[in-house]
Protein backbone atom coordinates (compact mmCIF):
# COMPACT_ATOMS: atom_id res chain seq x y z
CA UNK A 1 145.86 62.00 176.41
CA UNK A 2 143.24 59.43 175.71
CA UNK A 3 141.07 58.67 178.67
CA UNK A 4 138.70 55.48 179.23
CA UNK A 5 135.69 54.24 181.29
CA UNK A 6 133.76 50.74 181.80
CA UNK A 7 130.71 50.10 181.26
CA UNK A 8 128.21 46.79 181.22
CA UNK A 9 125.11 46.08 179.77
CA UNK A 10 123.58 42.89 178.51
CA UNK A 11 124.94 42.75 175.71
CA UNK A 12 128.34 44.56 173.71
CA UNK A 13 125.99 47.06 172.17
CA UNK A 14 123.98 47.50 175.31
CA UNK A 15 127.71 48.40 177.32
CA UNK A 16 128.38 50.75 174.05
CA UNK A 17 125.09 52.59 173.99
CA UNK A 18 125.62 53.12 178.07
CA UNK A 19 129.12 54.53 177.83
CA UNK A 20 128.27 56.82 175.24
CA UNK A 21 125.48 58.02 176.98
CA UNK A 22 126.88 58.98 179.90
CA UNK A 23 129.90 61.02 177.47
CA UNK A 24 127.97 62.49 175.24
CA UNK A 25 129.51 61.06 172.51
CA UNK A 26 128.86 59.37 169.14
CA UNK A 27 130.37 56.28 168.01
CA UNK A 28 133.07 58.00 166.31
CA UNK A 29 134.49 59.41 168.82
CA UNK A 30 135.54 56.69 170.83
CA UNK A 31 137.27 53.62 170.43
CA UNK A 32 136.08 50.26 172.10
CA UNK A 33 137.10 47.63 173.81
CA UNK A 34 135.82 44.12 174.35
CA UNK A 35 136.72 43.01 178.17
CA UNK A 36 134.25 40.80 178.88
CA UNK A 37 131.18 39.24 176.46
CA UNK A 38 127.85 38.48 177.59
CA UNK A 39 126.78 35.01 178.77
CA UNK A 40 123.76 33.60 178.73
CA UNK A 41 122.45 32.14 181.96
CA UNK A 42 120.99 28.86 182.24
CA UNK A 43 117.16 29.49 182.75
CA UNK A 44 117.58 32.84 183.54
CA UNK A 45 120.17 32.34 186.25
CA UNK A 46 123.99 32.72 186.33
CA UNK A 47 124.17 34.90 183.29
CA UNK A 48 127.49 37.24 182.99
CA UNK A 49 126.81 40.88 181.19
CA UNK A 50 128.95 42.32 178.77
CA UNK A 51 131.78 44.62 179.67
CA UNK A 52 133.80 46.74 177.20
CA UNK A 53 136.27 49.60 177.83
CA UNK A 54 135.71 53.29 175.98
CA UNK A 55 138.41 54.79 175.34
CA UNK A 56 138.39 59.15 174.12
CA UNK A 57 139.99 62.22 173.73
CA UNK A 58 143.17 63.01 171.83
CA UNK A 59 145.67 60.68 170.94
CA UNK A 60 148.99 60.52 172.93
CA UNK A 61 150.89 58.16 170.13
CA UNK A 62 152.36 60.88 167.96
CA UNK A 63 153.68 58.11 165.41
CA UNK A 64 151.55 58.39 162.87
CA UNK A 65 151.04 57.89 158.72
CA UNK A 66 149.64 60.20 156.50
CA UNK A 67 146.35 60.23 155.47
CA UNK A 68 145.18 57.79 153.32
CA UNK A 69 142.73 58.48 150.39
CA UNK A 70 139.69 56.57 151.01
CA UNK A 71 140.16 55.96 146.54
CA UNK A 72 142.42 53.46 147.63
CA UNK A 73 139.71 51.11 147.16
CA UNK A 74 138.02 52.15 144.33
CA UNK A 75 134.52 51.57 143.98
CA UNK A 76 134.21 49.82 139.95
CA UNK A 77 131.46 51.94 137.83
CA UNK A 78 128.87 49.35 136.93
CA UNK A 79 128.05 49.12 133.13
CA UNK A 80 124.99 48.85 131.65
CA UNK A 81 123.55 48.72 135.41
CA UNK A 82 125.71 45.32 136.19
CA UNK A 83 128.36 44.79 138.37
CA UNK A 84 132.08 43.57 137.27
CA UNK A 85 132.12 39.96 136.21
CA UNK A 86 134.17 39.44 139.35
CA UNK A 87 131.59 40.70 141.65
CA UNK A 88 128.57 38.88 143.19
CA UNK A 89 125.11 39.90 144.38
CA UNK A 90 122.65 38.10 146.58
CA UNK A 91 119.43 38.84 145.21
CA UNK A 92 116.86 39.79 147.48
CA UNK A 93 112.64 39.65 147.11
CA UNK A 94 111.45 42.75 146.14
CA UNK A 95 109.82 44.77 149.07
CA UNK A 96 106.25 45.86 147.76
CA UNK A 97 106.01 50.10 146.81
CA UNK A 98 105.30 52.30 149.15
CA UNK A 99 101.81 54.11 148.61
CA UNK A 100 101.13 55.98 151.32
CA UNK A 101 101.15 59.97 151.90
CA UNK A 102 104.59 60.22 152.71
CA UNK A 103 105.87 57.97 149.68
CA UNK A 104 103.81 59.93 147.47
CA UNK A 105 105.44 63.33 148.60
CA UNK A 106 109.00 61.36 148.24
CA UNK A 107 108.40 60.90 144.34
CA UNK A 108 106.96 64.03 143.63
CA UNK A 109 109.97 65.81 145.26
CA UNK A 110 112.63 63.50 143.52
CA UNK A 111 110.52 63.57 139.93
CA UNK A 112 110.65 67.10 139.91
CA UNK A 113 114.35 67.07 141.11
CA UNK A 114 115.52 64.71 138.79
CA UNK A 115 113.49 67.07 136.07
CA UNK A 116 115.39 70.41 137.29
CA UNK A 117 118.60 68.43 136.99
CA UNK A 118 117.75 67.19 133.30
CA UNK A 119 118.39 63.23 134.35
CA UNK A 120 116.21 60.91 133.25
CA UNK A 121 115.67 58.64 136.45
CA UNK A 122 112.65 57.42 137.99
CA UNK A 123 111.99 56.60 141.72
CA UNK A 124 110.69 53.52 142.85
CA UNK A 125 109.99 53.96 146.53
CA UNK A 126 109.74 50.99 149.53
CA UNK A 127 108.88 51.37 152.93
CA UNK A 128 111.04 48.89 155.57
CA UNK A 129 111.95 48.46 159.03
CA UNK A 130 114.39 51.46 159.09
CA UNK A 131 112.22 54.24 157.43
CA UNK A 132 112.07 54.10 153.38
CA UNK A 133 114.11 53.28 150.16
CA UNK A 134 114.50 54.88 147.04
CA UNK A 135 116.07 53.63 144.36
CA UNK A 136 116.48 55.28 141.34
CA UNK A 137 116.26 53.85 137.68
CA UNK A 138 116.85 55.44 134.41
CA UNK A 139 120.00 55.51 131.98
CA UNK A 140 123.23 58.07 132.99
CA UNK A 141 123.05 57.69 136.53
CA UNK A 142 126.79 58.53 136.96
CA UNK A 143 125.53 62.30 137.12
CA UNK A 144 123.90 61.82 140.17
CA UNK A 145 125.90 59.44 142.29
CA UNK A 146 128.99 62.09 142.03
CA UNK A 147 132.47 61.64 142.82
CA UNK A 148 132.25 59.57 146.03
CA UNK A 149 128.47 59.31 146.21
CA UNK A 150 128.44 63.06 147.16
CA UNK A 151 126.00 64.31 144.72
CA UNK A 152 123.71 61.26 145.69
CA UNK A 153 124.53 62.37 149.45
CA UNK A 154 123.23 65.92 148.48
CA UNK A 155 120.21 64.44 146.96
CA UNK A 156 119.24 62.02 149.74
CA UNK A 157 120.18 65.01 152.58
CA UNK A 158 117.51 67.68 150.51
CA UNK A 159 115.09 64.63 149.85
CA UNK A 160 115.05 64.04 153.93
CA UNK A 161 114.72 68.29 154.80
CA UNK A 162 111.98 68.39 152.20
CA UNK A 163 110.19 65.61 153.10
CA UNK A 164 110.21 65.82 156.81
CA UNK A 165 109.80 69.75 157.15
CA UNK A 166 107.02 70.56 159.44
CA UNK A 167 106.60 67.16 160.31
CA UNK A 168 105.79 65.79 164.61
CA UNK A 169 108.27 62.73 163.62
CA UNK A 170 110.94 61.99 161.80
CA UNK A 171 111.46 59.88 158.99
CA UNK A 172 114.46 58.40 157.83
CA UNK A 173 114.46 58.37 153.99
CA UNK A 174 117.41 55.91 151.93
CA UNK A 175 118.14 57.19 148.55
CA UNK A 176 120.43 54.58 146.17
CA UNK A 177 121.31 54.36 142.56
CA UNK A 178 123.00 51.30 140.57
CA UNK A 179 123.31 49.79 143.62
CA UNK A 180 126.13 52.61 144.43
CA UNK A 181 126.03 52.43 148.36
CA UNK A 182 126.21 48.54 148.37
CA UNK A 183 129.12 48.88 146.28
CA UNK A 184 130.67 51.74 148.23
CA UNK A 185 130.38 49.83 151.44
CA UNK A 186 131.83 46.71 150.06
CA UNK A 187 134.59 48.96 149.47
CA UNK A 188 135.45 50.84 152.25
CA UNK A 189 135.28 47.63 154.11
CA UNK A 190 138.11 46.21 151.85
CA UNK A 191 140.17 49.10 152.80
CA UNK A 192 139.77 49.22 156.30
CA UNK A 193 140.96 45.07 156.41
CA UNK A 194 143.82 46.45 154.85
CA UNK A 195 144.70 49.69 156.37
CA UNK A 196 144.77 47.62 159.46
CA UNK A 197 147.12 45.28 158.22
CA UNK A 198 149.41 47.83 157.72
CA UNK A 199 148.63 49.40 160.89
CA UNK A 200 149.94 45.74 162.82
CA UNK A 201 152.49 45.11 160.50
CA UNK A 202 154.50 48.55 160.58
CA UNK A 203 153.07 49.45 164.33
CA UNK A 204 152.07 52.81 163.17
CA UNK A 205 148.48 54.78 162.61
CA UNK A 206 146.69 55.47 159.59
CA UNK A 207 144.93 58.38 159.29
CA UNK A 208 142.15 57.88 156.62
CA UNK A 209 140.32 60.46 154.31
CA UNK A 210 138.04 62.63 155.20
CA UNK A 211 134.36 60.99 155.18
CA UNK A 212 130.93 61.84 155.99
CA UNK A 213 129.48 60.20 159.17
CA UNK A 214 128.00 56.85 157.50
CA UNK A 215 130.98 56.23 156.09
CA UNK A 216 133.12 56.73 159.46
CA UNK A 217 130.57 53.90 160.94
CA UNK A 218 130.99 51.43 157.97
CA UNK A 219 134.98 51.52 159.11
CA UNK A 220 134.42 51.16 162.51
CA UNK A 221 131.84 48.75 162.54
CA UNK A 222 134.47 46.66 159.96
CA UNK A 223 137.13 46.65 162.58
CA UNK A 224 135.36 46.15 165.28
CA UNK A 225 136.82 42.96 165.96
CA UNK A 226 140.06 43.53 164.03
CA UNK A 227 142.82 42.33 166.68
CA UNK A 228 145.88 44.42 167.91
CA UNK A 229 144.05 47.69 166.32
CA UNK A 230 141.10 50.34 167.18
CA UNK A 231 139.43 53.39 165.56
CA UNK A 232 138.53 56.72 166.69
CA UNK A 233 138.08 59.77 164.81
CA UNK A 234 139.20 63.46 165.20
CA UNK A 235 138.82 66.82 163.43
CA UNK A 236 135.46 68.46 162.93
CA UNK A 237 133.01 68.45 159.57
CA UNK A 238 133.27 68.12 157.02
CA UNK A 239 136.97 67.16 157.59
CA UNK A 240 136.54 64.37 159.77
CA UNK A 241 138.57 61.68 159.72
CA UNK A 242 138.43 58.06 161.23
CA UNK A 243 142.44 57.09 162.74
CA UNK A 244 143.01 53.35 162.64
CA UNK A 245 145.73 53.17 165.40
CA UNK A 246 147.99 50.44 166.97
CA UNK A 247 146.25 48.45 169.87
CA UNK A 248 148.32 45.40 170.73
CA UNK A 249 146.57 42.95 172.53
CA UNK A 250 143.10 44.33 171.54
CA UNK A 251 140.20 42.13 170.39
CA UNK A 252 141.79 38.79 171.16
């Protein structure tokens, strides 16, 4: 039976972050709730927090659709390193390369990986906000992007071990190629809008594909604010899967 608690902060991520907190849960495992959203006071006064309801634990609605292959919405190969004619991207100023210790360490370690695995791809490494970026270039990149970005998920998982081994802090390291996890996003995205139209239009769950943990949070955060549904997931790694279940009068 699913059980639920209230929580406020000052703002619907602050409430969130509280609630799962005090469960000792990730985002995944809960569903949310939007009760109240925050309000800004007038000079500092009169201001109304954000309240949201968490809800966890097993679901007690046992009707339920099969799984749904997260394929659905394929993800289009790119040719010749371009995207479909029907597909647009926002170009973005180039961050300048990273030349520090730590972005030095990150090329030698993918050079010689990318030598081992007989791929000719070079990485050009940036340091941002949220740790650092690698993107790949070369010709045949297909081999190491994999069948639903899992050999780049390998690559990017071995890159962060090596890298960060021994290490007093953490550091988050990004690996991309052909602009594959844009693309994958974009697409998982497009199938969570639709799963969830199904989901309000026959009044029954949808229990996606199995997906690795960024991938879980890319659905979630894309229904969010979807009304009359919510999303929780359930099963353990690597077979986790994200439900999108029937919520009437949720989100409005």
């Amino acid at each position: 039976m699913r059980k639920w608690i209230e929580t406020t902060g000052r703002s619907e991520e602050d409430a969130i972050a509280a609630a799962l907190f005090q469960l000792g849960l990730d985002r995944d495992d809960v569903s949310v709730e939007v009760i109240d959203r925050a309000k800004p006071g007038f000079l500092g006064f009169g201001g109304n927090p954000a309240k949201v309801r968490v809800s966890y634990g097993p679901d007690d609605q046992p009707d339920e659709a099969p799984a749904v292959p997260a394929e659905e919405v394929p993800v289009a190969p790119a040719k010749d390193g371009l995207l479909p004619d029907d597909e647009v991207i926002i170009a973005k100023e180039a961050a300048p390369a990273a030349d520090d210790a730590k972005a030095q360490r990150i090329r030698e370690f993918i050079t010689g990986l990318m030598a081992q695995m007989q791929v000719d791809a070079t990485p050009e490494v940036t340091r941002g906000e949220n740790g650092y970026q690698v993107v790949l270039q070369g010709t045949g990149l297909g081999a190491i992007i994999g069948r639903r970005g899992e050999t780049l998920d390998a690559i990017q998982q071995l890159t962060n071990y090596t890298v960060n081994r021994g290490q007093s802090s953490r550091t988050r390291i990004h690996v991309d190629a052909e602009g594959y996890r844009a693309k994958r996003e974009a697409a998982l995205e497009a199938l969570a809008r639709k799963i969830a139209g199904k989901v309000v239009k026959y009044r029954k769950n949808v229990t996606l594909e199995a997906m690795n943990a960024y991938e879980r949070h890319v659905i979630h955060s894309a229904l969010q604010e979807y009304p009359d549904v919510t999303t929780y997931s359930t099963g353990t790694e690597p077979n986790r899967r994200t439900v999108v279940a029937y919520a009437p009068g949720e989100h409005r």
